[in-house]
N, C-alpha and C. Protein backbone atom coordinates (compact mmCIF):
# COMPACT_ATOMS: atom_id res chain seq x y z
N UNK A 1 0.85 -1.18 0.00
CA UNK A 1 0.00 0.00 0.00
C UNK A 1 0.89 1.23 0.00
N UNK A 2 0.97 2.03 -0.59
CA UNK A 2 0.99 3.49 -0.79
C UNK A 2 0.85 4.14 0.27
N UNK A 3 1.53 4.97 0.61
CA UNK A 3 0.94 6.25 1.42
C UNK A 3 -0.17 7.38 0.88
N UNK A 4 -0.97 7.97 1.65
CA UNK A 4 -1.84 8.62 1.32
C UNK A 4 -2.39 9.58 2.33
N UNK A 5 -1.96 10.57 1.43
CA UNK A 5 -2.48 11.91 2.87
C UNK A 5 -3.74 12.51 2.52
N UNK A 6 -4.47 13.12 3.77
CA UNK A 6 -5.79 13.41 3.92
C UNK A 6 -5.31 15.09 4.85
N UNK A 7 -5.59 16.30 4.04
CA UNK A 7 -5.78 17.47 4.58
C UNK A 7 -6.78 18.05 5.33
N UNK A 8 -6.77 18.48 6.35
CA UNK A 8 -7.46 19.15 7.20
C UNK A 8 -7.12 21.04 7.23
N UNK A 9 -7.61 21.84 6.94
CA UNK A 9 -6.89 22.89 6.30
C UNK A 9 -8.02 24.11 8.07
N UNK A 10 -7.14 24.87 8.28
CA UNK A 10 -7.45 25.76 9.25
C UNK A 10 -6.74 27.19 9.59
N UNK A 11 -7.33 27.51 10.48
CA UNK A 11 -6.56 29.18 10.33
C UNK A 11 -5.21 29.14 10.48
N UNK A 12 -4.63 28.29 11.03
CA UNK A 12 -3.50 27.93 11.77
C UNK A 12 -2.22 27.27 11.39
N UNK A 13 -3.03 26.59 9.70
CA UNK A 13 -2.47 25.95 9.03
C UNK A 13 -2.70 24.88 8.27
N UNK A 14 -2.19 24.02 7.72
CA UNK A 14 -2.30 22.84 7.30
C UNK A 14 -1.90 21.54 8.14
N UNK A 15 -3.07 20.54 8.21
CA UNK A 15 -2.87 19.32 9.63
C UNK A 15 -3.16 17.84 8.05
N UNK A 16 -2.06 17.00 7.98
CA UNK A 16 -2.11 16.15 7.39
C UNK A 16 -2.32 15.01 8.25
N UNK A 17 -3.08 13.79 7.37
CA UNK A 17 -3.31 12.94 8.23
C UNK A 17 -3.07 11.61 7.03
N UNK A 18 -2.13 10.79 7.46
CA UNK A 18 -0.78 10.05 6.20
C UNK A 18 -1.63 8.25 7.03
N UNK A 19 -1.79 7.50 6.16
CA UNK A 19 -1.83 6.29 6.40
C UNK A 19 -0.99 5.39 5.75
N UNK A 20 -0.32 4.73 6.34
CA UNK A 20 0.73 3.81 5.42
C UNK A 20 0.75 2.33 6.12
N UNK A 21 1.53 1.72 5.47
CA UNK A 21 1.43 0.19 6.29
C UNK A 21 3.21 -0.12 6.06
N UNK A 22 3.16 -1.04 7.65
CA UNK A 22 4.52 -0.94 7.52
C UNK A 22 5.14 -2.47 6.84
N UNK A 23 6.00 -2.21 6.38
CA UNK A 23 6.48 -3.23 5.07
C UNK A 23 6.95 -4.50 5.88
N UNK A 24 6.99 -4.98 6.67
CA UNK A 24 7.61 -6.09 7.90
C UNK A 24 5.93 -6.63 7.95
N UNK A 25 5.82 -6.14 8.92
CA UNK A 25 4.48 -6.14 9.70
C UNK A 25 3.26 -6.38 9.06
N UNK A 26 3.16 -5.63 7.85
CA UNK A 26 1.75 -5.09 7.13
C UNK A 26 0.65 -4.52 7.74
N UNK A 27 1.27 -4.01 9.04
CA UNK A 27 0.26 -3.28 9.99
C UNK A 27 0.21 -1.71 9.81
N UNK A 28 -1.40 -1.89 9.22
CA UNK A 28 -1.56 0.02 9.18
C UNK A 28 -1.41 1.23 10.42
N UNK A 29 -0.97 2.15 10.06
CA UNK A 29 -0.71 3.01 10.99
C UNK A 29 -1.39 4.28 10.33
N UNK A 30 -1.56 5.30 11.19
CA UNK A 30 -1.55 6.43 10.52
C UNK A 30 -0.77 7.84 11.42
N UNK A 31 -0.37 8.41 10.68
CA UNK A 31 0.48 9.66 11.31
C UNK A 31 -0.42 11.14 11.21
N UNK A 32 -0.28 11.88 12.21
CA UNK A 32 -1.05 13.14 12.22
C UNK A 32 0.47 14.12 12.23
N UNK A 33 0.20 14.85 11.33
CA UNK A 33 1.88 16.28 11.64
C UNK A 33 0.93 17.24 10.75
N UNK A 34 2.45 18.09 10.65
CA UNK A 34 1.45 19.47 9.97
C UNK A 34 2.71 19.09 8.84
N UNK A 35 1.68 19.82 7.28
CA UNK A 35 2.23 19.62 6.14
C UNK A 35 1.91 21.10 5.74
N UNK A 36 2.97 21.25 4.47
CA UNK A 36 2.23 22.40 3.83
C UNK A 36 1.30 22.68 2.77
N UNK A 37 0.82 21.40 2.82
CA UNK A 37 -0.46 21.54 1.66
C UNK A 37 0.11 21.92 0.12
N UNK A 38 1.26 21.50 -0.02
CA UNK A 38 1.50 22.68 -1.22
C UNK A 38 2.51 21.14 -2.07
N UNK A 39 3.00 20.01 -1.62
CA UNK A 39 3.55 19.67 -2.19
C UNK A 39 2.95 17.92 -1.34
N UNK A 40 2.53 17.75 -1.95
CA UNK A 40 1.99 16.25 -0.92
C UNK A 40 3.22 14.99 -1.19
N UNK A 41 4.36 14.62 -1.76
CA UNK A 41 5.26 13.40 -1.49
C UNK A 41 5.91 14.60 -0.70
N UNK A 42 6.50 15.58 -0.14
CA UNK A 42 7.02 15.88 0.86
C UNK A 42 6.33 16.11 2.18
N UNK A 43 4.70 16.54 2.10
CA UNK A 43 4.21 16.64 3.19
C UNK A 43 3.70 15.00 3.27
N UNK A 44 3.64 14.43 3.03
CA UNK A 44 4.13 12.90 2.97
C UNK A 44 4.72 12.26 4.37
N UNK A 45 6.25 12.52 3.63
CA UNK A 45 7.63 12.23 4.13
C UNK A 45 7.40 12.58 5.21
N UNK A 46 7.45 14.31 5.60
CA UNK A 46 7.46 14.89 6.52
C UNK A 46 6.89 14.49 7.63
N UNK A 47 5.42 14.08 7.62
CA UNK A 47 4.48 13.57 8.62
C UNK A 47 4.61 12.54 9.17
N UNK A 48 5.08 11.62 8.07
CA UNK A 48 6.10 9.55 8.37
C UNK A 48 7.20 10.12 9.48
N UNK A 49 7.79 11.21 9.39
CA UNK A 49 9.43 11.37 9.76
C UNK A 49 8.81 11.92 11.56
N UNK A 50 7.74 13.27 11.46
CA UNK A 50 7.56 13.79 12.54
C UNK A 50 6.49 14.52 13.39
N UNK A 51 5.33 13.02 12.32
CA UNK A 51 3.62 12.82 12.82
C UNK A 51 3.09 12.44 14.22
N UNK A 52 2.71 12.45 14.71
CA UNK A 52 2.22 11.67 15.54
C UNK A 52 1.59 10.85 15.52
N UNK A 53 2.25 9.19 15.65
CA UNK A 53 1.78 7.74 14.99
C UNK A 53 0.33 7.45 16.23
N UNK A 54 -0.73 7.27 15.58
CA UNK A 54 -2.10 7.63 16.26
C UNK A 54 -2.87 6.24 15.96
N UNK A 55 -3.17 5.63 16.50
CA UNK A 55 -3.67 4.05 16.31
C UNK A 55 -5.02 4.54 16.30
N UNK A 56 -5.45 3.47 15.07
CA UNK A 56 -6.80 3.19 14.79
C UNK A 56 -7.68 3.40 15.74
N UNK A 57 -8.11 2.63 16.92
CA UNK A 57 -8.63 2.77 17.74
C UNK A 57 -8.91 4.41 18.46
N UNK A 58 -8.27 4.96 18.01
CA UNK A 58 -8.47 6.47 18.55
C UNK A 58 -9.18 7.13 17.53
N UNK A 59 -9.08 7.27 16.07
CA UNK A 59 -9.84 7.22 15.53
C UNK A 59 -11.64 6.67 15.60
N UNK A 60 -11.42 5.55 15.49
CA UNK A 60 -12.63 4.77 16.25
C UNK A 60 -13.69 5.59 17.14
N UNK A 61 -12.81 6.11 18.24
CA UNK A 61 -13.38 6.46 19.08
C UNK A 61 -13.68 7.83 18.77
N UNK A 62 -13.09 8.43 17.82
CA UNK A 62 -13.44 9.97 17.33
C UNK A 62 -15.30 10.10 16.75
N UNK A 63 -15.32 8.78 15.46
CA UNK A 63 -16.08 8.75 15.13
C UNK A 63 -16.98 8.18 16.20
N UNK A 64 -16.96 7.50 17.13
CA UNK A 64 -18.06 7.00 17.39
C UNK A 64 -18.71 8.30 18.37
N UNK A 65 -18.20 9.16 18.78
CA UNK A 65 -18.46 10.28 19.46
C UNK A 65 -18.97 11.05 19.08
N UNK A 66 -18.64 11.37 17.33
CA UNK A 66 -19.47 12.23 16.89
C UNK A 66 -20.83 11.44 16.24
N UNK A 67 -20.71 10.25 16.72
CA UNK A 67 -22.38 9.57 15.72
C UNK A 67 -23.26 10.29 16.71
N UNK A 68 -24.42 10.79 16.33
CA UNK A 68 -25.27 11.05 17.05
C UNK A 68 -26.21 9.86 18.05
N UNK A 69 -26.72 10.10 19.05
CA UNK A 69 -27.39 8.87 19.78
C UNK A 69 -28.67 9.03 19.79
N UNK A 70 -29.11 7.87 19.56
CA UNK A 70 -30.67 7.63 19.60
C UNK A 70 -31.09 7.36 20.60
């Protein structure tokens, strides 16, 4: 699998969010850093090198917070 970044764009800046899988393992990860929106194989790199590696499960729990409850 490829890497693949997902922008989040704000007053403050640009927040990339990079999913990759690691080549040993084949276990997905994903990294949160700030990119500059302006060149994505370096805001890429950048985020792999000095993202914050954020496990699925936290995700998970993002969405399930914002589902609304019945």
């Amino acid at each position: 699998m490829g890497s693949k970044v997902v922008y989040v764009e704000w007053i403050g800046g640009t927040i990339g969010v990079v999913v990759c899988e690691d080549e040993y393992s084949k276990e997905r990860i994903a990294y949160v850093g700030q990119g500059s929106g302006e060149d994505e194989d370096v805001d890429i790199q950048h985020i792999k090198d000095f993202g914050f590696p954020t496990p699925i499960d936290m995700f998970e729990d993002i969405i399930k917070n914002m589902k609304k409850k019945e």
